[in-house]
Protein backbone atom coordinates (compact mmCIF):
# COMPACT_ATOMS: atom_id res chain seq x y z
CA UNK A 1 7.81 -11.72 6.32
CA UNK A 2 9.78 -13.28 9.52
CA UNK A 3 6.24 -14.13 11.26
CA UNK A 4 4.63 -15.28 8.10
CA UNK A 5 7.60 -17.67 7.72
CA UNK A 6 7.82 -18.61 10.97
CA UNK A 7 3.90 -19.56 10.71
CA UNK A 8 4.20 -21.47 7.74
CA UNK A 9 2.24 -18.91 5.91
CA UNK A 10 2.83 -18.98 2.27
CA UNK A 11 2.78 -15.98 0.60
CA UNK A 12 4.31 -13.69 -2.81
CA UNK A 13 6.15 -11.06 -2.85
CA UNK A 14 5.21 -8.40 -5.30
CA UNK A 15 7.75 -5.20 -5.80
CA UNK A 16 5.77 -2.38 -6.58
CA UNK A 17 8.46 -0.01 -6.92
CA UNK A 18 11.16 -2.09 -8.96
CA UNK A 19 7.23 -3.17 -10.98
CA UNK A 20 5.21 -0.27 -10.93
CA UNK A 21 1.06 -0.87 -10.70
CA UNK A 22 -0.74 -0.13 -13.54
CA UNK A 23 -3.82 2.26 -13.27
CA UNK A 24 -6.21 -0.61 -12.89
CA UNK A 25 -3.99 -2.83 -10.35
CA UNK A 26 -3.47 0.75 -8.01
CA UNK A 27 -7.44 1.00 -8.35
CA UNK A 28 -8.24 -2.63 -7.08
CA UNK A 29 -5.55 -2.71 -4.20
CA UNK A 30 -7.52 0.73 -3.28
CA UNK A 31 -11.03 -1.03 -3.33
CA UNK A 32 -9.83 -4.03 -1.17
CA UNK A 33 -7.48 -1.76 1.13
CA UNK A 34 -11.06 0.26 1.69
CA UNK A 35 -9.02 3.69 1.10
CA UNK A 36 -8.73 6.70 -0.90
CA UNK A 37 -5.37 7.24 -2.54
CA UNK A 38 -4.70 9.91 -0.23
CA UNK A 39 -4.87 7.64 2.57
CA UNK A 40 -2.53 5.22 1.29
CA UNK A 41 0.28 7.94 0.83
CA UNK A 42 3.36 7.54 3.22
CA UNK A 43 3.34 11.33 4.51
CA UNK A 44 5.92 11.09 6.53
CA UNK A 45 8.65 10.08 3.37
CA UNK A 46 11.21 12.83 2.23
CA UNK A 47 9.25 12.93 -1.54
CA UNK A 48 5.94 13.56 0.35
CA UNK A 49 7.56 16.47 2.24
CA UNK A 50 9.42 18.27 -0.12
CA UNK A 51 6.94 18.20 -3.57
CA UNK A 52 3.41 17.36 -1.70
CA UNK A 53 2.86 18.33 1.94
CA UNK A 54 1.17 21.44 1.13
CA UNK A 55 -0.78 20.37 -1.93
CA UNK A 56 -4.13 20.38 -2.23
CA UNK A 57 -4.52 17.46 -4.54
CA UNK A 58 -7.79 16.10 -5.81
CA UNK A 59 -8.56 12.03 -4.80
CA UNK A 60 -7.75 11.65 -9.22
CA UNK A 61 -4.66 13.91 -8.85
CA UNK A 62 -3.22 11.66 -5.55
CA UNK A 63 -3.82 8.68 -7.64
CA UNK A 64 -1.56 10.03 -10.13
CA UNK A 65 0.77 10.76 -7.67
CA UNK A 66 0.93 7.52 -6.82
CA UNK A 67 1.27 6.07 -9.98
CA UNK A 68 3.99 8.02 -11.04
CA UNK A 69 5.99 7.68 -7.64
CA UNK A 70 5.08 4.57 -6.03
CA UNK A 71 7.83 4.54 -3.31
CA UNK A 72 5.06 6.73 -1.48
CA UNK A 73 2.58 3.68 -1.37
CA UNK A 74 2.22 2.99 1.87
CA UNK A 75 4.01 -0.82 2.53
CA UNK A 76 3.99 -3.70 3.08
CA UNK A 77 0.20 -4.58 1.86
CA UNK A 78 -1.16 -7.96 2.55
CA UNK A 79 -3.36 -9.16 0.26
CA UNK A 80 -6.06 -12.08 0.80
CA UNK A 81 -8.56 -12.71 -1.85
CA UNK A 82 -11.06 -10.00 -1.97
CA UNK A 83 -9.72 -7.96 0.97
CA UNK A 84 -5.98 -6.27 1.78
CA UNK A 85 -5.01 -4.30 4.71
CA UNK A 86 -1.29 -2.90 5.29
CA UNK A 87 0.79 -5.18 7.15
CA UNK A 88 1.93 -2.68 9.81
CA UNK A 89 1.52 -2.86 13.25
CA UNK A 90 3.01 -6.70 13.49
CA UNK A 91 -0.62 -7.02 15.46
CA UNK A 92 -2.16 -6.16 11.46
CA UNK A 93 -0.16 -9.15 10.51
CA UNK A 94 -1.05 -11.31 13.41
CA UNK A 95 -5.05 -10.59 12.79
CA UNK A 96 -4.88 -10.83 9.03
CA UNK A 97 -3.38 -14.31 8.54
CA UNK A 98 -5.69 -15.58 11.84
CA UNK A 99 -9.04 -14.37 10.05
């Protein structure tokens, strides 16, 4: 948020976990973030490692996951019209609000 700000980028902040996505919002962020639920899933958070590390979860199964426990949705996620890519390394940042 500091380098958006300091780039006059304007932008909204949308809190996911205090305002959970609905089915259909978690589906579109996964079509413009070009990834399957499972590759959106913070592995390396406590919740991850203590009730799914060694689950074998279909790609419908990790999107309930998700929907029921969206602290591990992997964050922050910039979003740009039609396309959305998480905003970590800073360079991810950097790229997305240049292109």
């Amino acid at each position: 948020m500091e380098h958006l700000d300091e780039n006059n980028v304007q932008f909204e902040i949308i809190d996911f976990i205090l305002n959970p996505l609905s089915a259909i919002e978690l589906k579109t962020l996964l079509k413009k973030l070009g990834k399957s639920a499972d590759e959106l899933i913070r592995k390396g958070d406590q919740l991850f490692k203590e009730k799914f590390a060694n689950k074998n979860l279909t790609e419908e199964e990790w999107f309930e996951v998700l929907l029921n426990n969206p602290t591990l949705i992997e964050r922050p996620i910039l979003i740009k019209g039609g396309i959305a890519m998480i905003g970590r390394p800073l360079e991810n940042v950097k790229f997305f609000i240049e292109n």
